[in-house]
PDB file of N, CA and C in Angstrom:
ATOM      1  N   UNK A   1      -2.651 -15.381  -2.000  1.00  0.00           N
ATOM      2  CA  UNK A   1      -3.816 -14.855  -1.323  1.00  0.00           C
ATOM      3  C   UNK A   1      -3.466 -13.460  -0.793  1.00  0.00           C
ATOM      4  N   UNK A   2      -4.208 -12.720  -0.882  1.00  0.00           N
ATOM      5  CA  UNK A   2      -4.019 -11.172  -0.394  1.00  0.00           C
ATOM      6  C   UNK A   2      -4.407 -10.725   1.020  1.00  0.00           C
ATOM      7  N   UNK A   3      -4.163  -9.776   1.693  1.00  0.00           N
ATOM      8  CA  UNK A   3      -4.365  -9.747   2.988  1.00  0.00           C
ATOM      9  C   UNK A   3      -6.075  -9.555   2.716  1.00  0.00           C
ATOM     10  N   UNK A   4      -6.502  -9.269   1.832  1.00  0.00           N
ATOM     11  CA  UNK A   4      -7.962  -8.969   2.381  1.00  0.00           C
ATOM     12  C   UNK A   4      -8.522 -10.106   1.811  1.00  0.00           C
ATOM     13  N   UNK A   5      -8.558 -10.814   1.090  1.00  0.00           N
ATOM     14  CA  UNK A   5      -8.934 -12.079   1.310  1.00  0.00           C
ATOM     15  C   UNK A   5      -8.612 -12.638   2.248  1.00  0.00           C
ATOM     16  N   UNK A   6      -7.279 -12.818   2.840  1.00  0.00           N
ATOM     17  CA  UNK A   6      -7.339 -13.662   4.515  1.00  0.00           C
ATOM     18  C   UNK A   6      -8.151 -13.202   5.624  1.00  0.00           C
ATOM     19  N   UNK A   7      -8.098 -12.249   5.416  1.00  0.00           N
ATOM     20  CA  UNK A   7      -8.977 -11.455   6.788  1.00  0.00           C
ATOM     21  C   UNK A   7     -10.425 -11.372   6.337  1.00  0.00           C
ATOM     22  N   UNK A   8     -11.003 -11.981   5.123  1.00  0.00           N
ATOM     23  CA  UNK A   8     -12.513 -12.148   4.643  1.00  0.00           C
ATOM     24  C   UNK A   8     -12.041 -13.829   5.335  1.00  0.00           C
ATOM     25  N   UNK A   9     -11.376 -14.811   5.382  1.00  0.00           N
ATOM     26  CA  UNK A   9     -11.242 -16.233   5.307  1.00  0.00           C
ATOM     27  C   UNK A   9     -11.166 -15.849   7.105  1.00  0.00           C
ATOM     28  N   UNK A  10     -10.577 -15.231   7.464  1.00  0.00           N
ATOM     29  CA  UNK A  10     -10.480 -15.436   9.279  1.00  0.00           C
ATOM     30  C   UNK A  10     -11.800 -14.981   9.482  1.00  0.00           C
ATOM     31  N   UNK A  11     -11.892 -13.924   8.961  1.00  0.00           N
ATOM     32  CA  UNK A  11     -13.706 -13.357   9.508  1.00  0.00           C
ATOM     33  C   UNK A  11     -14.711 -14.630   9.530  1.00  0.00           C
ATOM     34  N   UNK A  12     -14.814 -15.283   8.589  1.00  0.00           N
ATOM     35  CA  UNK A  12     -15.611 -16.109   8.218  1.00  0.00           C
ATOM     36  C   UNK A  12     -15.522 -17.519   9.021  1.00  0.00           C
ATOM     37  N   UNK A  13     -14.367 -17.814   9.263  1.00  0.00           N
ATOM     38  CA  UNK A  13     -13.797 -18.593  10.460  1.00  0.00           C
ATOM     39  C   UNK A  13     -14.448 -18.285  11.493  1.00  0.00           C
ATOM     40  N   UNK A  14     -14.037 -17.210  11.957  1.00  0.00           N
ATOM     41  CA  UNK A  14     -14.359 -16.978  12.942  1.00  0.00           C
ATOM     42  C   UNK A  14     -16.072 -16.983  13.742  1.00  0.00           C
ATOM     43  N   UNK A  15     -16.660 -16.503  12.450  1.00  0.00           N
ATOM     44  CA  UNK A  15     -18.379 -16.446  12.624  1.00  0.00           C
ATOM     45  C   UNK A  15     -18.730 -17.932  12.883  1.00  0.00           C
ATOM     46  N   UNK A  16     -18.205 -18.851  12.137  1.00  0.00           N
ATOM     47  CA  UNK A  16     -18.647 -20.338  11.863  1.00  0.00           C
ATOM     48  C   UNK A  16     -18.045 -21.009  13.001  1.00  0.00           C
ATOM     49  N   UNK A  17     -17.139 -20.690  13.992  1.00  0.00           N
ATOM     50  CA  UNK A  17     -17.046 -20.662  15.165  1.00  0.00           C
ATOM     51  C   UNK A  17     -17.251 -19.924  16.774  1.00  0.00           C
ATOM     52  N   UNK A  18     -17.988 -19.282  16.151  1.00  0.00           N
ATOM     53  CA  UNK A  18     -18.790 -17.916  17.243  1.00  0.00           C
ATOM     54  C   UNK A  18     -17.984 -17.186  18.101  1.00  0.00           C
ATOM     55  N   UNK A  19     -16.376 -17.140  16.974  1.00  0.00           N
ATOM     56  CA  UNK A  19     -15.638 -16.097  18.338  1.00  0.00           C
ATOM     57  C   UNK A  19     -15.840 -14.594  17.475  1.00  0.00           C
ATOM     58  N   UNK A  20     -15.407 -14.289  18.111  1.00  0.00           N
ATOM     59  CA  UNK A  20     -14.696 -12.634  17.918  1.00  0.00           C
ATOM     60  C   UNK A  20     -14.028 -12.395  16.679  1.00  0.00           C
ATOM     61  N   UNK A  21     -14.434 -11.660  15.971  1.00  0.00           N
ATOM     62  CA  UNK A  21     -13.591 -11.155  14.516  1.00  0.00           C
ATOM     63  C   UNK A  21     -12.474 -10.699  14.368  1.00  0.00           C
ATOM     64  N   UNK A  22     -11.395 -11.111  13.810  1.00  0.00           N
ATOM     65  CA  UNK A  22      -9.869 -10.341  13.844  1.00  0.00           C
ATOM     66  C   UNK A  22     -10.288  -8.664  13.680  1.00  0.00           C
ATOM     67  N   UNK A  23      -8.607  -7.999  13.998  1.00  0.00           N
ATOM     68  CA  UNK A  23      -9.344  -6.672  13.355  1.00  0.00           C
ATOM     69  C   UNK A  23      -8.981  -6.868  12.392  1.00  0.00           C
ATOM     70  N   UNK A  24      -9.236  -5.568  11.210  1.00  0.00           N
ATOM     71  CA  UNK A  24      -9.133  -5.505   9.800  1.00  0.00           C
ATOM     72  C   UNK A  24      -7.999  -4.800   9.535  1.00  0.00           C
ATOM     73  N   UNK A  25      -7.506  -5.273   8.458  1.00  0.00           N
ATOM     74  CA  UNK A  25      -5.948  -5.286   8.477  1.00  0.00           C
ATOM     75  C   UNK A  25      -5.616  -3.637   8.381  1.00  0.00           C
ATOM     76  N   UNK A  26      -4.437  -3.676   9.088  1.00  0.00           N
ATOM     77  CA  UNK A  26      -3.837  -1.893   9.302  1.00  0.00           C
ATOM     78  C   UNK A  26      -4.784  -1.189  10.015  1.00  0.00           C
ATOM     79  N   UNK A  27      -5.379  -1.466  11.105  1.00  0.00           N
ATOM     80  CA  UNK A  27      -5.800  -1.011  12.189  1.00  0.00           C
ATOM     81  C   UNK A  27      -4.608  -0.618  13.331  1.00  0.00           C
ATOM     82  N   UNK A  28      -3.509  -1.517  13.751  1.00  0.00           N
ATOM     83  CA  UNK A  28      -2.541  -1.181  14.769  1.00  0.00           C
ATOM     84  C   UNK A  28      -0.818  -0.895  13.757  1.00  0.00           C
ATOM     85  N   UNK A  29      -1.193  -0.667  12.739  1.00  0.00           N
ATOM     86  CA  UNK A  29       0.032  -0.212  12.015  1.00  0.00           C
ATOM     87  C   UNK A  29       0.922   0.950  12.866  1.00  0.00           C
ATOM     88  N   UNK A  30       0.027   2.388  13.456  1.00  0.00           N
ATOM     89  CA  UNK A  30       0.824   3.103  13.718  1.00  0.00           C
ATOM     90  C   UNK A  30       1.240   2.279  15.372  1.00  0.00           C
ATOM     91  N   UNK A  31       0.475   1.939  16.021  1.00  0.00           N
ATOM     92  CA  UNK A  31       1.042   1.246  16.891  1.00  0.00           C
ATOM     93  C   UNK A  31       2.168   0.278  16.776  1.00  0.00           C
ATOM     94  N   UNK A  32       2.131  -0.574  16.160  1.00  0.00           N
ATOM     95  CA  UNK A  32       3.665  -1.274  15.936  1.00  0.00           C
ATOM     96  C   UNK A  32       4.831  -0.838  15.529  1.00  0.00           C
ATOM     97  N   UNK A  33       4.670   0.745  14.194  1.00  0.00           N
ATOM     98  CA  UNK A  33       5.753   1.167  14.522  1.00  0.00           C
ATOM     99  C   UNK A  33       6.256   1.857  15.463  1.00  0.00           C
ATOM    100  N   UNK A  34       5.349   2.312  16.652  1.00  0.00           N
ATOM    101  CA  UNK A  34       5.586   3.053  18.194  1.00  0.00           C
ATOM    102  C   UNK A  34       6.399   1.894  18.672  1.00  0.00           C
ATOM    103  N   UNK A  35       5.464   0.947  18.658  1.00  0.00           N
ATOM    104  CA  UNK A  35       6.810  -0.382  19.448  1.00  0.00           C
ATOM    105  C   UNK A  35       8.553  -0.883  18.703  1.00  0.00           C
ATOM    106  N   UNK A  36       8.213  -0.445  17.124  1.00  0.00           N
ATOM    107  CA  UNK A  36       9.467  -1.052  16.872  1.00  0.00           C
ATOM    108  C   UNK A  36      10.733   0.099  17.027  1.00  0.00           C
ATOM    109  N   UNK A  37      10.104   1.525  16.858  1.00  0.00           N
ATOM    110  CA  UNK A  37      11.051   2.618  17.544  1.00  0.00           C
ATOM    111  C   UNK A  37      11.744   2.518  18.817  1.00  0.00           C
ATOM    112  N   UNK A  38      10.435   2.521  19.438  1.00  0.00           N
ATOM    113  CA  UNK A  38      10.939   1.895  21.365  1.00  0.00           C
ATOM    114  C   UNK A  38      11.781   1.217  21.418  1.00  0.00           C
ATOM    115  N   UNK A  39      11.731   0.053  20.828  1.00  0.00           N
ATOM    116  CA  UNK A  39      13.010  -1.313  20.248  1.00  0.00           C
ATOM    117  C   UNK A  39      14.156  -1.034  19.400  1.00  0.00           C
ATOM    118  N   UNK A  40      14.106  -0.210  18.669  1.00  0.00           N
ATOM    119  CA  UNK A  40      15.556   0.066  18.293  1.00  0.00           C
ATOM    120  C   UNK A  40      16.049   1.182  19.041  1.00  0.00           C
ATOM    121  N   UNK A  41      15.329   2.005  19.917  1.00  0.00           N
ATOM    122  CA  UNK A  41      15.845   2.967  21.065  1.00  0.00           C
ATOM    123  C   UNK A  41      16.731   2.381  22.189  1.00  0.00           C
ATOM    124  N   UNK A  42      15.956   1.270  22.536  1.00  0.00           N
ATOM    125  CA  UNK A  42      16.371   0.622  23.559  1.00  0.00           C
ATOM    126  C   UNK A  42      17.641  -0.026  23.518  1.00  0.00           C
ATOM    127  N   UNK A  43      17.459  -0.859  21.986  1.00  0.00           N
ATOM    128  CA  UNK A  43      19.003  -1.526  21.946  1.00  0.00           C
ATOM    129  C   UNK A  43      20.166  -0.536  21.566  1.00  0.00           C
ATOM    130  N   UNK A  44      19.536   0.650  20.825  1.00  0.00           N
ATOM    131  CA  UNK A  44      20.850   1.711  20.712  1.00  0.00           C
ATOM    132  C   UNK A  44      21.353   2.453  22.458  1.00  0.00           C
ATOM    133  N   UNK A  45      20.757   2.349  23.238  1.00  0.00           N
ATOM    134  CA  UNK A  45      20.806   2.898  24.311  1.00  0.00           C
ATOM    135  C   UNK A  45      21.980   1.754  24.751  1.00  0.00           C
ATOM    136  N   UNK A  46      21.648   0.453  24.814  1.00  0.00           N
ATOM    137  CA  UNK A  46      22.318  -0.803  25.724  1.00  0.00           C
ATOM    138  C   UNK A  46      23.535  -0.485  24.692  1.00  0.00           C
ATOM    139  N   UNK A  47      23.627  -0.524  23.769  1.00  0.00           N
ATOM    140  CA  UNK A  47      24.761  -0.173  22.990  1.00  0.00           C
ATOM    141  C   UNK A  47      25.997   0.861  22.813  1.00  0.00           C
ATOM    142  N   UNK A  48      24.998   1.634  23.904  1.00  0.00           N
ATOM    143  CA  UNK A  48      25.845   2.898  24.051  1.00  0.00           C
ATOM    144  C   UNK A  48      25.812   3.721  22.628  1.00  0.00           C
ATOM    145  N   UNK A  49      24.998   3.687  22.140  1.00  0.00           N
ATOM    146  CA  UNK A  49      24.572   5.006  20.891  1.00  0.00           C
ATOM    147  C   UNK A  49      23.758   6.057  20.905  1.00  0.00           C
ATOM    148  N   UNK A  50      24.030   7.072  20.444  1.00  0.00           N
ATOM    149  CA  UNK A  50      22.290   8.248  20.212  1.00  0.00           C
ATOM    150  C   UNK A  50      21.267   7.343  19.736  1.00  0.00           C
ATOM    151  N   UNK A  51      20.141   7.335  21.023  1.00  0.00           N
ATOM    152  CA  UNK A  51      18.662   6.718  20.592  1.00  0.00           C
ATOM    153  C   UNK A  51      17.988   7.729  20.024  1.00  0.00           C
ATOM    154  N   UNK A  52      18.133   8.561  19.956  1.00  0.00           N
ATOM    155  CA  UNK A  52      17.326   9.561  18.540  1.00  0.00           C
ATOM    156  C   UNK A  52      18.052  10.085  17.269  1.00  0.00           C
ATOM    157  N   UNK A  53      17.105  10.622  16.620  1.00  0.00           N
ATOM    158  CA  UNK A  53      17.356  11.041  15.004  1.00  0.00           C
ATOM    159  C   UNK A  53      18.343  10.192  14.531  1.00  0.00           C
ATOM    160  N   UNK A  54      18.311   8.932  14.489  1.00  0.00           N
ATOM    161  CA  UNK A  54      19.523   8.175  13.768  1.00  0.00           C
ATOM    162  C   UNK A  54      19.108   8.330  12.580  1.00  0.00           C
ATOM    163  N   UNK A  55      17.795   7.705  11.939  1.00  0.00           N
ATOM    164  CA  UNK A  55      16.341   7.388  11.038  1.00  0.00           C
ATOM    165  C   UNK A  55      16.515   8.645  10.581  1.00  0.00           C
ATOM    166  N   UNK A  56      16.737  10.117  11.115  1.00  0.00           N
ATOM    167  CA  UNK A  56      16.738  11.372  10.300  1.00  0.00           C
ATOM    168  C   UNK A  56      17.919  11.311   9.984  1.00  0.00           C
ATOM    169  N   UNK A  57      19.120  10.982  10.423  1.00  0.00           N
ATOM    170  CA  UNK A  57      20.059  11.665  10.094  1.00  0.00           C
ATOM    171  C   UNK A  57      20.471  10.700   8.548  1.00  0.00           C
ATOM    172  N   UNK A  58      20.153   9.308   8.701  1.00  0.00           N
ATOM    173  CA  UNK A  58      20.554   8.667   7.499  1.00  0.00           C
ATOM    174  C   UNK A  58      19.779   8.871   6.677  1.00  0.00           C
ATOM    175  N   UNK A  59      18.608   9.336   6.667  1.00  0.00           N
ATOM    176  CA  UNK A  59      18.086   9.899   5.447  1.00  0.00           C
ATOM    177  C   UNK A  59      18.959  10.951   5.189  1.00  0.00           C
ATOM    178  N   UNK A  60      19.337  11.958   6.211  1.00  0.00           N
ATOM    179  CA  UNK A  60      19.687  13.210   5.439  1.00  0.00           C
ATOM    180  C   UNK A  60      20.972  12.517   4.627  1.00  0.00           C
ATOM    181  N   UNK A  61      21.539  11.881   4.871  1.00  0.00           N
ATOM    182  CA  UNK A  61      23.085  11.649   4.357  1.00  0.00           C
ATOM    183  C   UNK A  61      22.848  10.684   2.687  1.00  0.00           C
ATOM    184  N   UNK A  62      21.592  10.026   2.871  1.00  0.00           N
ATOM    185  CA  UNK A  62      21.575   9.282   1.208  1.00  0.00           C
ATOM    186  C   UNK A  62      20.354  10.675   0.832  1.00  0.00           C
ATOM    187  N   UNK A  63      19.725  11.666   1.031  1.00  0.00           N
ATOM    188  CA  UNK A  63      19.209  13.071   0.560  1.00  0.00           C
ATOM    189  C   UNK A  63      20.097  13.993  -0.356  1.00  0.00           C
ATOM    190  N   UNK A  64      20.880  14.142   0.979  1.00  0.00           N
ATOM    191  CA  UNK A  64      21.947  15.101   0.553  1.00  0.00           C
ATOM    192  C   UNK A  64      23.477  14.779   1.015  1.00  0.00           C
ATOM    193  N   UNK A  65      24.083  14.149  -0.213  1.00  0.00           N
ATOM    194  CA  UNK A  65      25.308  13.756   0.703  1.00  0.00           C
ATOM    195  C   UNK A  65      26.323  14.816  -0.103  1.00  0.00           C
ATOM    196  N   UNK A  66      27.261  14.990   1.068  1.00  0.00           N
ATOM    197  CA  UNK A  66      28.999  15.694   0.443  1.00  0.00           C
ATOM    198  C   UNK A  66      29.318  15.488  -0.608  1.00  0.00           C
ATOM    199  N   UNK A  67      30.004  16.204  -1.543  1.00  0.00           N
ATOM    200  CA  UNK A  67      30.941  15.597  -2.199  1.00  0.00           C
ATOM    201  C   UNK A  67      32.170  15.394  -1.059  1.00  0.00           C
ATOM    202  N   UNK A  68      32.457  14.306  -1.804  1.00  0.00           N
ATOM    203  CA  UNK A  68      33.690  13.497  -1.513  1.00  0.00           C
ATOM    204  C   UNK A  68      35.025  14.192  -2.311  1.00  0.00           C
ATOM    205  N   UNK A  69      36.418  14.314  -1.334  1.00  0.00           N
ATOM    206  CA  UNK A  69      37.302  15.367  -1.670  1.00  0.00           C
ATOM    207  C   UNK A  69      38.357  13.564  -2.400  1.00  0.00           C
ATOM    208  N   UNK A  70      38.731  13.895  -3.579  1.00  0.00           N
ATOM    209  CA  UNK A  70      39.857  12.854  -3.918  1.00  0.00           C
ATOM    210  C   UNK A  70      40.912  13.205  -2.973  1.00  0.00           C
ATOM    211  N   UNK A  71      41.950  12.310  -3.423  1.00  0.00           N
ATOM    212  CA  UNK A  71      43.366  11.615  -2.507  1.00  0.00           C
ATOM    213  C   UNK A  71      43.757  12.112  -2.889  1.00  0.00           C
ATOM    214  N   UNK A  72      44.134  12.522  -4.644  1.00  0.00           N
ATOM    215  CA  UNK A  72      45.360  12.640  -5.114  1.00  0.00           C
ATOM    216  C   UNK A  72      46.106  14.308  -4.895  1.00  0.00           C
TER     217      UNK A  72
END
């Protein structure tokens, strides 16, 4: 089942029980990722790590990475 068929099946639920309609899906998307940032800020903080640009910096490093110097 696809999200928009469930959310046609809750809507419809919902009418046939006279509440309130879910919202429609990806309405609070950018909101949850505001909360799941906050949440990995927080535990990098209790952790004692940089709570910013982690998310930039590991992109930059699989973007553009060094060459790597051999041993021999």
């Amino acid at each position: 089942m696809s999200i928009t068929q469930q959310h046609l099946l809750d809507t419809y639920r919902a009418q046939r029980l006279g509440e309130a309609p879910p919202p429609p899906p990806g309405t609070r998307d950018w909101r949850t990722a505001r909360e799941l940032r906050g949440y990995w800020q927080f535990h990098a903080v209790v952790a004692e790590r940089p709570a910013h640009a982690r998310l930039r910096r590991a992109l930059g490093r699989l973007l553009h990475p060094h060459p790597r110097r051999s041993a021999c």
